[in-house]
Protein backbone atom coordinates (compact mmCIF):
# COMPACT_ATOMS: atom_id res chain seq x y z
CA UNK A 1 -56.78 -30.55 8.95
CA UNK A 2 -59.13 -29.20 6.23
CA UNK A 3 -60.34 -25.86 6.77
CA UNK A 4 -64.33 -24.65 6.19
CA UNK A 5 -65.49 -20.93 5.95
CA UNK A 6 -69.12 -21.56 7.17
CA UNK A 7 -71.12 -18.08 5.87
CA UNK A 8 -73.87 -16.93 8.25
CA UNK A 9 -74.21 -17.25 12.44
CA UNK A 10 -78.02 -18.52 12.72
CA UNK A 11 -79.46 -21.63 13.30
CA UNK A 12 -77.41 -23.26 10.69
CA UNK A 13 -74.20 -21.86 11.03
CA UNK A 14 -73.14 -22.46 14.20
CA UNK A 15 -74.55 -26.11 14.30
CA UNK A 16 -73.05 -27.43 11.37
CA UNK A 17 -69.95 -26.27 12.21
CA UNK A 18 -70.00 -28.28 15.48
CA UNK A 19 -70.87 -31.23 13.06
CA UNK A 20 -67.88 -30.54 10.70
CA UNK A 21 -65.72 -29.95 14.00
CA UNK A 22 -66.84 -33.51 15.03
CA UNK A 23 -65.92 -34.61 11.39
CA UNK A 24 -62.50 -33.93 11.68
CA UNK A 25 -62.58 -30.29 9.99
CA UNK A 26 -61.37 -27.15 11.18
CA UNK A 27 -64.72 -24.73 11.04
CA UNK A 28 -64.77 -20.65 10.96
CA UNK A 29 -68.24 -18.55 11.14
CA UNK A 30 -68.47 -15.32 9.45
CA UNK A 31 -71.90 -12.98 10.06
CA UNK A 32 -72.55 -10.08 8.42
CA UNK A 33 -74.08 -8.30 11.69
CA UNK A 34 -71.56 -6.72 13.74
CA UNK A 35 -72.79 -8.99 16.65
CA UNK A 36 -74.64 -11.83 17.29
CA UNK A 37 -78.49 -12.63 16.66
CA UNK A 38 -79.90 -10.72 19.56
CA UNK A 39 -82.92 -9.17 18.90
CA UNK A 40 -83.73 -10.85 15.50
CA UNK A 41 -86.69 -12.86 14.76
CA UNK A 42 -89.32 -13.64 16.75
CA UNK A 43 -89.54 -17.30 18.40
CA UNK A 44 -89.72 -21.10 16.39
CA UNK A 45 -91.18 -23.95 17.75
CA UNK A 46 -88.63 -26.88 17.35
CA UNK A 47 -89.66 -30.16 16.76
CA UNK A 48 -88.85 -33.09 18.28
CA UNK A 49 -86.65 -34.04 15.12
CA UNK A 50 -84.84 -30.74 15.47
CA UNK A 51 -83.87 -31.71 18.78
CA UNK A 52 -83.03 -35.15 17.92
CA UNK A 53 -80.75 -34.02 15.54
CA UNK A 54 -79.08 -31.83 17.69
CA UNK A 55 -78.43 -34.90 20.22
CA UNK A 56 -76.54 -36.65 17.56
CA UNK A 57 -74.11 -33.91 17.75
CA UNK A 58 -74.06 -33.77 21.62
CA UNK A 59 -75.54 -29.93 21.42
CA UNK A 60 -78.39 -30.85 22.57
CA UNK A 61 -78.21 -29.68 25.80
CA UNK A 62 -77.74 -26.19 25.07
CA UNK A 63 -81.72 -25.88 25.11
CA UNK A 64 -81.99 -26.63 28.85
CA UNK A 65 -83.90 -23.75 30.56
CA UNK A 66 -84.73 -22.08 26.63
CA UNK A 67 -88.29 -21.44 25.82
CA UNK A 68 -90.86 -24.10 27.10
CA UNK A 69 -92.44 -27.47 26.19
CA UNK A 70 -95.34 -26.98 23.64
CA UNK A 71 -96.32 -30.83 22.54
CA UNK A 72 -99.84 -30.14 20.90
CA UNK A 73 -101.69 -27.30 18.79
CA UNK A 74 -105.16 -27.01 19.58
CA UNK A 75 -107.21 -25.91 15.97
CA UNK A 76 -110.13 -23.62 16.24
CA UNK A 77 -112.64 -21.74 13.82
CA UNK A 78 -112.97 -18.14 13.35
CA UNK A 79 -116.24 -18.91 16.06
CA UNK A 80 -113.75 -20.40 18.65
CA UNK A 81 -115.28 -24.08 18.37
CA UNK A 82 -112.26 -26.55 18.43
CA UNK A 83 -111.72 -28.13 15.19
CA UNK A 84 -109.50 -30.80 16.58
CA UNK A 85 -106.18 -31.50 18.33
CA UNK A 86 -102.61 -32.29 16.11
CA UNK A 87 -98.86 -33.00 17.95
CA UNK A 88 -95.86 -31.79 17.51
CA UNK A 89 -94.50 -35.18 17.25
CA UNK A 90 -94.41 -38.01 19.19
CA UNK A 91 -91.91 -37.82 22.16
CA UNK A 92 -88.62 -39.01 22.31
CA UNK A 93 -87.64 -42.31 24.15
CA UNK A 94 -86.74 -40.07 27.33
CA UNK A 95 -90.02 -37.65 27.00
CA UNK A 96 -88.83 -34.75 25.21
CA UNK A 97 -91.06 -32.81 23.12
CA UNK A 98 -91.52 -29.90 20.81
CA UNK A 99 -90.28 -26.61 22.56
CA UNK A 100 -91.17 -23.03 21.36
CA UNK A 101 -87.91 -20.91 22.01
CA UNK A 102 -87.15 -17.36 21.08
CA UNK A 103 -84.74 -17.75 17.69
CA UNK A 104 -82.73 -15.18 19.23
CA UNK A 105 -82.00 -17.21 22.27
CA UNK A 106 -81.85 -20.59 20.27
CA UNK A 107 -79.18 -18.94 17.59
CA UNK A 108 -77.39 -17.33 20.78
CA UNK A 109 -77.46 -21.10 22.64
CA UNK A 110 -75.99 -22.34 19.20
CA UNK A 111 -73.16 -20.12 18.76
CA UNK A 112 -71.68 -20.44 22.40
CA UNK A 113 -72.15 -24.31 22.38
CA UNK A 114 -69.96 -23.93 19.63
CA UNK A 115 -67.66 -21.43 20.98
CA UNK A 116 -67.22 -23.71 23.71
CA UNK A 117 -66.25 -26.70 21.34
CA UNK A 118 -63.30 -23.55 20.30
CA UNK A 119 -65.26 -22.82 17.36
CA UNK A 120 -64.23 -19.48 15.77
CA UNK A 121 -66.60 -17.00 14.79
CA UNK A 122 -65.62 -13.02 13.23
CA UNK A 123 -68.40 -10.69 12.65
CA UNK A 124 -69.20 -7.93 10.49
CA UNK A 125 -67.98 -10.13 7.62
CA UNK A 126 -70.65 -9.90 4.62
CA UNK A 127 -70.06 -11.90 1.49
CA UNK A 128 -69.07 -10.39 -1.84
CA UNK A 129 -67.84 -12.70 -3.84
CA UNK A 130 -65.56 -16.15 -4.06
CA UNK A 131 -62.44 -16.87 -5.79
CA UNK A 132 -61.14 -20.66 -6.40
CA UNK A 133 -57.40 -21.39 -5.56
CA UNK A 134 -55.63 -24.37 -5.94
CA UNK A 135 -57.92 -27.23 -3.64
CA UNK A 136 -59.63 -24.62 -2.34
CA UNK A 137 -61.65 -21.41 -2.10
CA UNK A 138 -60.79 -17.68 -0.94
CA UNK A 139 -63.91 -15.92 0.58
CA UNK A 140 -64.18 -12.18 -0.52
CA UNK A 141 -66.30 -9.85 1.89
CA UNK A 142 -67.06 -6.09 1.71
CA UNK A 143 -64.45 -4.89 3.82
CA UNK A 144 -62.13 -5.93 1.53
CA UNK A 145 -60.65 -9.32 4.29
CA UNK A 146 -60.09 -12.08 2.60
CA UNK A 147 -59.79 -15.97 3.71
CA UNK A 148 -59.49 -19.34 2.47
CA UNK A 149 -60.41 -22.31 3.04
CA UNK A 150 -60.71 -25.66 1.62
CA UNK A 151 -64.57 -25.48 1.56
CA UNK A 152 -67.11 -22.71 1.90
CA UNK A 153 -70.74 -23.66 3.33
CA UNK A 154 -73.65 -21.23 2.55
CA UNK A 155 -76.02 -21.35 5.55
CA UNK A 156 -76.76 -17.54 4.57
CA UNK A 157 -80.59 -17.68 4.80
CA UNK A 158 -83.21 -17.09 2.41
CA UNK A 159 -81.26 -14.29 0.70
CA UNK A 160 -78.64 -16.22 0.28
CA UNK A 161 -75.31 -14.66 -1.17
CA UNK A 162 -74.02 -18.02 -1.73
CA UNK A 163 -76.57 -19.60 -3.39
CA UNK A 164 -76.20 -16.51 -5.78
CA UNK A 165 -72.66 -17.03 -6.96
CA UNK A 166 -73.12 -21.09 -7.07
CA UNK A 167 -75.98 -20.30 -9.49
CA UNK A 168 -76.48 -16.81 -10.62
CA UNK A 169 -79.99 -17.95 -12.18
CA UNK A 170 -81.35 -19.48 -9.04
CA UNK A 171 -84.85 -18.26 -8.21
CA UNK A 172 -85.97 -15.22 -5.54
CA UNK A 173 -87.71 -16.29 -2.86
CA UNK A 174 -91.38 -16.95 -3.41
CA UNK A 175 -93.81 -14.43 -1.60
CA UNK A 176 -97.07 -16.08 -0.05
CA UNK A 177 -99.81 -13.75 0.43
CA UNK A 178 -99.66 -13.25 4.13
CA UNK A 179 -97.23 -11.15 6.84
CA UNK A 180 -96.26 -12.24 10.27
CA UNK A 181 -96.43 -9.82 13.26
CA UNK A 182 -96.01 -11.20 16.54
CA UNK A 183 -96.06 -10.33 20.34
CA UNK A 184 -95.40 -10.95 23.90
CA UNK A 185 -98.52 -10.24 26.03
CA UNK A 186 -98.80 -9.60 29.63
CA UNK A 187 -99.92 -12.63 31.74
CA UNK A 188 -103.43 -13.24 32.89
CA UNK A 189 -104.67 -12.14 29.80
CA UNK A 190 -105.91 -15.50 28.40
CA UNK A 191 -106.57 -18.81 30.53
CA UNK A 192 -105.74 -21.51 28.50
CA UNK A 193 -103.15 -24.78 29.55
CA UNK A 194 -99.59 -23.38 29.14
CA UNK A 195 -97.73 -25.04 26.35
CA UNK A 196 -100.93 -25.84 24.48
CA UNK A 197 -100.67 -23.54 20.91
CA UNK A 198 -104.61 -22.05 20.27
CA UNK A 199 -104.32 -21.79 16.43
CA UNK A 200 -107.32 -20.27 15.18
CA UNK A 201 -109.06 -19.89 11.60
CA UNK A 202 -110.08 -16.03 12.00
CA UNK A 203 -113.01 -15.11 9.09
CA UNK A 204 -110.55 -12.62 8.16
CA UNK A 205 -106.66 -13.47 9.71
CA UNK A 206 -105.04 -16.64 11.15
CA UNK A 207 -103.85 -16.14 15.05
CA UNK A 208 -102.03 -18.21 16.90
CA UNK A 209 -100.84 -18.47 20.79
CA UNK A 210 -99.67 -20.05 23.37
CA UNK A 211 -99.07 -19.18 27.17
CA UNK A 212 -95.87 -19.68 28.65
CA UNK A 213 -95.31 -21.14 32.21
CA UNK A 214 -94.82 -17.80 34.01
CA UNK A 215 -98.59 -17.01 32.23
CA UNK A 216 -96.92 -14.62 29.42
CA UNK A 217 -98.72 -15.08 26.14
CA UNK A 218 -96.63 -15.57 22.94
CA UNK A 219 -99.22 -15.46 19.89
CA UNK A 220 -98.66 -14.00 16.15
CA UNK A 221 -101.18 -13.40 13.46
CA UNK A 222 -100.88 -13.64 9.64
CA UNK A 223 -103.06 -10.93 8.06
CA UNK A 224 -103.74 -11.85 4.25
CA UNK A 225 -101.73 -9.03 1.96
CA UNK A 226 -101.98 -9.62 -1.84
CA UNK A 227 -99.00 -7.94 -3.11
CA UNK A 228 -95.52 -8.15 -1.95
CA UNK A 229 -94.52 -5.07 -0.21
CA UNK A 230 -90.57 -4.00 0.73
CA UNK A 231 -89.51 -3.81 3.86
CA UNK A 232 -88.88 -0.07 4.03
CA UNK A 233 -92.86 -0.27 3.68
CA UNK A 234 -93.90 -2.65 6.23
CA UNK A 235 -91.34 -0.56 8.48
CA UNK A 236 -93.09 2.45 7.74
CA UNK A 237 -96.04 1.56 7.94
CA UNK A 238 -95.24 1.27 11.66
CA UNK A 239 -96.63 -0.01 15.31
CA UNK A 240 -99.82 2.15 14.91
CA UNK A 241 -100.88 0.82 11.39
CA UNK A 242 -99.97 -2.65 12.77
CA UNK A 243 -102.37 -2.33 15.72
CA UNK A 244 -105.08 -0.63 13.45
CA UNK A 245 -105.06 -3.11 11.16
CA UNK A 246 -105.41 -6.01 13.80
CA UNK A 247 -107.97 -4.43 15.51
CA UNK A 248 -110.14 -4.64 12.03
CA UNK A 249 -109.38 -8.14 11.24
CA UNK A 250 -109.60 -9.93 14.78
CA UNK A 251 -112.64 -7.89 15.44
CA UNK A 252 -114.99 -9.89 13.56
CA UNK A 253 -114.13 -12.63 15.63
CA UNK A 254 -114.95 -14.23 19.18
CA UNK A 255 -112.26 -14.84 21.49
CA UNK A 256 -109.54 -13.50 23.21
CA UNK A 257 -107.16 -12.34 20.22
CA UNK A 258 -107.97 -8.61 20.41
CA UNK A 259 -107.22 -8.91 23.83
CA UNK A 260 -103.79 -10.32 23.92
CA UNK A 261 -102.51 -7.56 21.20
CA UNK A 262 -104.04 -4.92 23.43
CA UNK A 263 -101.92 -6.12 26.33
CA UNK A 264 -98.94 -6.12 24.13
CA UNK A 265 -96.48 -3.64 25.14
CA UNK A 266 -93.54 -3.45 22.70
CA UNK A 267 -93.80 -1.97 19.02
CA UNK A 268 -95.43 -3.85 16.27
CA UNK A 269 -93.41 -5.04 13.70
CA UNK A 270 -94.62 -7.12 10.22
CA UNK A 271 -92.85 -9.46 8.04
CA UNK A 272 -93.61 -10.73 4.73
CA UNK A 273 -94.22 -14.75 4.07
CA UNK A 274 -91.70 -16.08 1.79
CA UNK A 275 -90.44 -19.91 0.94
CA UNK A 276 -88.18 -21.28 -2.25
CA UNK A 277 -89.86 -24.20 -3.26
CA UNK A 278 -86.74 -25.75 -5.27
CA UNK A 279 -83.29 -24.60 -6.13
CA UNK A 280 -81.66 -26.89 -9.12
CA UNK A 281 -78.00 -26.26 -7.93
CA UNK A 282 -76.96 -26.77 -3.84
CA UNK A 283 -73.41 -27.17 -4.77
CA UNK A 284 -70.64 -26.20 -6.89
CA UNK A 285 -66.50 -27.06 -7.20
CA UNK A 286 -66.19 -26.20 -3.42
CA UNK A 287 -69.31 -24.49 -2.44
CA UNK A 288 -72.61 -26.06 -0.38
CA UNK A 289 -76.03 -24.33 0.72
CA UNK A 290 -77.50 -25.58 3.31
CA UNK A 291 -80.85 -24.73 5.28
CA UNK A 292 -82.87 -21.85 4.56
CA UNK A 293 -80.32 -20.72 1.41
CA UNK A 294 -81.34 -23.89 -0.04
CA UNK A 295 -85.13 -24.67 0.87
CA UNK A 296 -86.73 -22.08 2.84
CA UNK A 297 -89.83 -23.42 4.22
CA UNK A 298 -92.47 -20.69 5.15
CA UNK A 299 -93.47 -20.81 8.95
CA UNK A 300 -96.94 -22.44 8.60
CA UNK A 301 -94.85 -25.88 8.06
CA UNK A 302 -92.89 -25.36 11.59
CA UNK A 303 -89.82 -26.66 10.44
CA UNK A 304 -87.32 -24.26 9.35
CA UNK A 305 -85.29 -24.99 12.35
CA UNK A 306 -85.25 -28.35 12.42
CA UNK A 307 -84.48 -28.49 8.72
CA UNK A 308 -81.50 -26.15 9.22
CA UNK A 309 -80.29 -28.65 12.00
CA UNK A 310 -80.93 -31.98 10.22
CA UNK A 311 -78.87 -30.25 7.33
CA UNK A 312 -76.13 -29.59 9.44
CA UNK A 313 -75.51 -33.11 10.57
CA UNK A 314 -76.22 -34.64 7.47
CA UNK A 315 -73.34 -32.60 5.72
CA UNK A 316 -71.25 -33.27 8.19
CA UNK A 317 -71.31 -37.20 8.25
CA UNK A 318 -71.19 -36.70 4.43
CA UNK A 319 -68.31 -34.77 4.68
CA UNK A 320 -66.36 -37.22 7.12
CA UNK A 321 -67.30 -40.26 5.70
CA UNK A 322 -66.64 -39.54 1.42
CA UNK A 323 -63.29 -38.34 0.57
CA UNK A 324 -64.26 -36.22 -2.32
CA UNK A 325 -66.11 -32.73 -1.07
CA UNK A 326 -68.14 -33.35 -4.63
CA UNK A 327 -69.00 -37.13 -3.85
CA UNK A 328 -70.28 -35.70 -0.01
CA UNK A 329 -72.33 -33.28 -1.56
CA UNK A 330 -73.69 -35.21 -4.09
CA UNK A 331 -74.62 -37.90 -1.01
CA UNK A 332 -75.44 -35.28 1.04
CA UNK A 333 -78.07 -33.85 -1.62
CA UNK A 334 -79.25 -37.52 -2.28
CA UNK A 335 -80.01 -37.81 1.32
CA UNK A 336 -81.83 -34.48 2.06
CA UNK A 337 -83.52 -33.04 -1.24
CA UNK A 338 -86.53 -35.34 -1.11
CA UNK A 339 -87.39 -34.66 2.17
CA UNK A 340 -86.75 -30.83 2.53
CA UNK A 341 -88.93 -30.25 -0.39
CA UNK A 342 -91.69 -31.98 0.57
CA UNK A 343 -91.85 -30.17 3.80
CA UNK A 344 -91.50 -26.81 1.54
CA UNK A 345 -94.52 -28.35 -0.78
CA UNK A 346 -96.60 -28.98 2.86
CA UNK A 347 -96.12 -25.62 4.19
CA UNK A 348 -96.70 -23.71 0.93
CA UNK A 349 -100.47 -25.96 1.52
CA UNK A 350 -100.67 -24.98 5.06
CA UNK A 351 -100.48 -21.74 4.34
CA UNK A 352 -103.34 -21.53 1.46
CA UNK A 353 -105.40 -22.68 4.62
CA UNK A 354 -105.64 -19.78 6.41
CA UNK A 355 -107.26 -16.71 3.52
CA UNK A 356 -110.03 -18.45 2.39
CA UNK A 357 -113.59 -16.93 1.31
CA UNK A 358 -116.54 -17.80 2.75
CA UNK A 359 -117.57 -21.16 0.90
CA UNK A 360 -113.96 -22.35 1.48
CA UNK A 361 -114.08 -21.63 4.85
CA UNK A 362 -117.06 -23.94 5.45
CA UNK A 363 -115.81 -26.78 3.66
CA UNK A 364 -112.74 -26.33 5.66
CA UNK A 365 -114.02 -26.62 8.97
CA UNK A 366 -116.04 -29.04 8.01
CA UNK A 367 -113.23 -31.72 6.99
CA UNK A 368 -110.43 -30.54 9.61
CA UNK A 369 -111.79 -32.43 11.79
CA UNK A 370 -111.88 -35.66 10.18
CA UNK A 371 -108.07 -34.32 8.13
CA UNK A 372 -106.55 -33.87 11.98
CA UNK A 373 -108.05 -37.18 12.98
CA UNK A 374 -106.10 -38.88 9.91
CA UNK A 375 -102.76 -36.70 10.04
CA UNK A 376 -102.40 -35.92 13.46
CA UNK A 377 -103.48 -39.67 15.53
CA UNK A 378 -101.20 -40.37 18.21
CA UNK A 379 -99.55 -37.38 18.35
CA UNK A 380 -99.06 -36.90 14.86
CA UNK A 381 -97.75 -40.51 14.43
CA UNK A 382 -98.96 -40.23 10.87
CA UNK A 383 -96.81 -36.99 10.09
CA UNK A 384 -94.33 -39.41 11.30
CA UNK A 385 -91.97 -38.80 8.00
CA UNK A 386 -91.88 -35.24 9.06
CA UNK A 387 -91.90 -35.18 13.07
CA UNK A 388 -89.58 -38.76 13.14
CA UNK A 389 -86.93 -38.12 11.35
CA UNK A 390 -83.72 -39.77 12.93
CA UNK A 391 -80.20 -39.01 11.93
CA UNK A 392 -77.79 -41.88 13.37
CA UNK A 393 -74.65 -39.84 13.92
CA UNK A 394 -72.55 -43.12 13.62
CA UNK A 395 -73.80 -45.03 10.88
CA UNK A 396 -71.30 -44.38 8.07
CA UNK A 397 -72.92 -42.95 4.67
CA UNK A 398 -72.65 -45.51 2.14
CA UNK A 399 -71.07 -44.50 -1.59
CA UNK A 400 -73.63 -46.32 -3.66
CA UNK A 401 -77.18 -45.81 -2.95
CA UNK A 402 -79.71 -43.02 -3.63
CA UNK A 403 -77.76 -42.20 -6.90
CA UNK A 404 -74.90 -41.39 -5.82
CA UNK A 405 -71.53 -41.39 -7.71
C-alpha cells in the first residue's frame, strides 16, 4: 500500500486523508503544534457544498451536535435598514443547510473521524525541508525526525512550507486592507431569529452576527487598516486597544453592535485579512498543495472550508483512479483551479465592499438591493456554481478531458 505524509492537522489535513484512506493509500498527519487545534481560530460558516463534500466521504456525520444551522444572511446599512436577504445555498435533498461551527471544534471533529478510520496523526512535527528517494519522498522536520513516504500533500495553510519548497518563487499572501476580531456575547443582548447572520455596512466598519440557539451572540467586525501590520503588533496592541477602537467605529452607527462587544467577556484579539489570488505551481515530482496553501480565499467569500474539503476529495478520487501521482495531479488541478480561483477573485470583491467613502457608500446601498435580488433568488440559486457544487465520490475521473495528459 502506498504511503502519504499529509503536512498540517486543520480542516484539510485530516479530511483528505480519510479520502486517500478510502483510495486505497496508507495516510499519516504531521502538525507543527504540539496538540491539536483547540483554541485556534474563531468559527466558519460551512456551506452546504462543504458538507456535501464531506458526505461523499462518509464524514459527514461528524458535524452532528457542532455549531448551528445558519441558512440566510440578512444585509443591512450602516442606518440598520435591510438591504436585502442572500442564502447560504440551497438545501440539500434531505434539508441540510449552511452551519456556522467553531473551526476549533470542526478541525477537532475532523481529526477524530479520522482517528477513528485508524488514521495516524504525530504532532509537534514542523516542516523543514524534503528530500526525493527512489519513488518517493523523505519529509525533513525541525527536530531533526525524518519519514518517507511515497507522496507528500501540503495542506499547510496560507503560510505554506510546502508550497515554498515546490516553488521557491511562489507569491506571499496578499494583505486586504481590513482585520478580523471576533466575539462571543452573552445572551439576551440582541433579539434577532437565531441562525439568521445580521451583516451590516457600518459608515466606518463592517459587523456581522448571528445568535445561536441557547441566545449567545457570535458576531465579528472588520475595521478598515491600510497598512499591513505583524502580528507581534496586533498582539500588542492588545484587548483594550481592540475595544477602544470598536467603540469609535461602531459608534457612529445605530444598532445593537456596540452592545454585543460590551457584553463580550473574553480578550480581544485581531487578525489581519489575507488571500493568494493564484499560485502557478500546485505540484511537483511527488509533492501537492491543497486548500488554503494553494488558494486562500479571504473570509468575506465564506468558503475556505468548504474549498479545503472539496480539495480533499477531489485529490483523492484523482489519486485512486490515475496510476501516475503526476497524471492525478495534473487531473486533479484540471478539475479544481478554475473554480477555487474564482471564488478567491469573488471574495477579494466582497471584501472591497465593506471600506467605502461616502459617495460609494450610497451607490452601494442603492444597487444591493436589486444585486441580492439577482445573486441571491431562491436561496442563492444563482450563486449556484459556488453553493452547488457536487463531488460524486464514485464516478471515476476520466484521463482525457479538461487538458489532461
Amino acid at each position: 500500500m502506498k504511503t502519504v505524509a499529509v503536512i498540517g492537522a486543520g480542516v484539510a489535513g485530516p479530511t483528505v486523508a480519510m479520502a486517500l484512506q478510502l483510495a486505497g493509500f496508507e495516510p499519516v498527519v504531521y502538525e507543527s503544534h504540539p496538540s491539536g487545534s483547540e483554541g485556534v481560530g474563531a468559527f466558519v460558516i460551512l456551506h452546504v457544498n462543504g458538507i456535501d463534500a464531506l458526505r461523499a466521504i462518509g464524514a459527514d456525520k461528524c458535524l452532528d451536535g457542532l455549531g448551528f444551522d445558519t441558512p440566510q444572511m440578512r444585509f443591512r446599512s450602516g442606518t440598520g435598514r435591510s438591504l436585502g436577504v442572500a442564502g447560504t445555498g440551497l438545501p440539500l435533498a434531505d434539508g441540510t443547510v449552511g452551519r456556522t461551527i467553531r473551526r476549533a471544534d470542526l478541525c477537532g471533529a475532523l481529526r477524530d473521524e479520522a482517528l477513528r478510520r485508524g488514521i495516524d496523526f504525530e504532532y509537534g512535527r514542523r516542516l523543514a525541508d524534503v528530500s526525493g528517494v527512489d519513488g518517493g519522498v523523505v519529509a525533513v522536520f525541525e527536530d531533526g525526525a525524518r519519514h518517507e513516504a511515497d507522496l507528500l500533500v501540503g495542506a499547510d495553510g496560507i503560510k505554506s512550507r510546502v508550497r515554498a519548497l515546490i516553488d521557491p518563487a511562489a507569491p506571499p499572501a496578499r494583505y486586504i486592507p481590513n482585520l478580523y476580531i471576533s466575539g462571543y456575547a452573552r445572551a439576551g443582548v440582541v433579539d434577532v431569529p437565531p441562525g439568521e447572520y445580521q451583516m451590516v455596512f457600518g459608515r466606518r466598519c463592517f459587523f456581522g452576527y448571528t445568535v445561536a440557539p441557547g441566545g449567545e451572540v457570535w458576531w465579528f467586525a472588520n475595521p478598515p487598516y491600510p497598512d499591513e501590520p505583524s502580528q507581534n503588533e496586533l498582539r500588542e496592541l492588545g484587548d483594550a486597544h481592540w475595544r477602544a477602537t470598536l467603540a469609535d467605529l461602531l459608534g457612529v452607527d445605530p444598532g445593537p453592535a456596540g452592545k454585543i462587544v460590551e457584553a463580550t467577556d473574553h480578550e480581544l484579539v485581531a487578525w489581519p485579512f489575507h488571500d493568494i489570488p493564484t499560485v502557478s505551481r500546485w505540484h511537483r515530482d511527488r509533492m501537492i498543495i491543497i486548500g488554503d496553501a494553494a488558494h486562500a480565499t479571504s473570509p468575506a467569500a465564506g468558503q475556505g472550508a468548504s474549498m479545503a474539503i472539496e480539495d480533499s476529495v477531489e485529490l483523492g478520487r484523482c489519486l485512486r483512479d490515475l496510476p501516475d501521482a503526476r497524471q492525478a495531479f495534473r487531473a486533479y488541478e484540471g478539475l479544481r483551479r478554475e473554480r477555487v480561483e474564482r471564488v478567491v477573485a469573488t471574495g477579494a470583491k466582497w471584501s472591497t465592499f465593506k471600506s467605502v467613502g461616502p459617495v460609494a457608500r450610497m451607490i452601494r446601498d442603492m444597487i444591493m438591493p436589486v444585486m441580492l435580488k439577482y445573486y441571491a433568488g431562491d436561496g442563492g440559486a444563482s450563486l449556484g456554481w459556488m453553493h452547488h457544487h457536487h463531488i460524486e465520490w464514485d464516478e471515476r475521473v476520466p484521463a482525457g478531458p479538461r487538458g489532461i495528459v
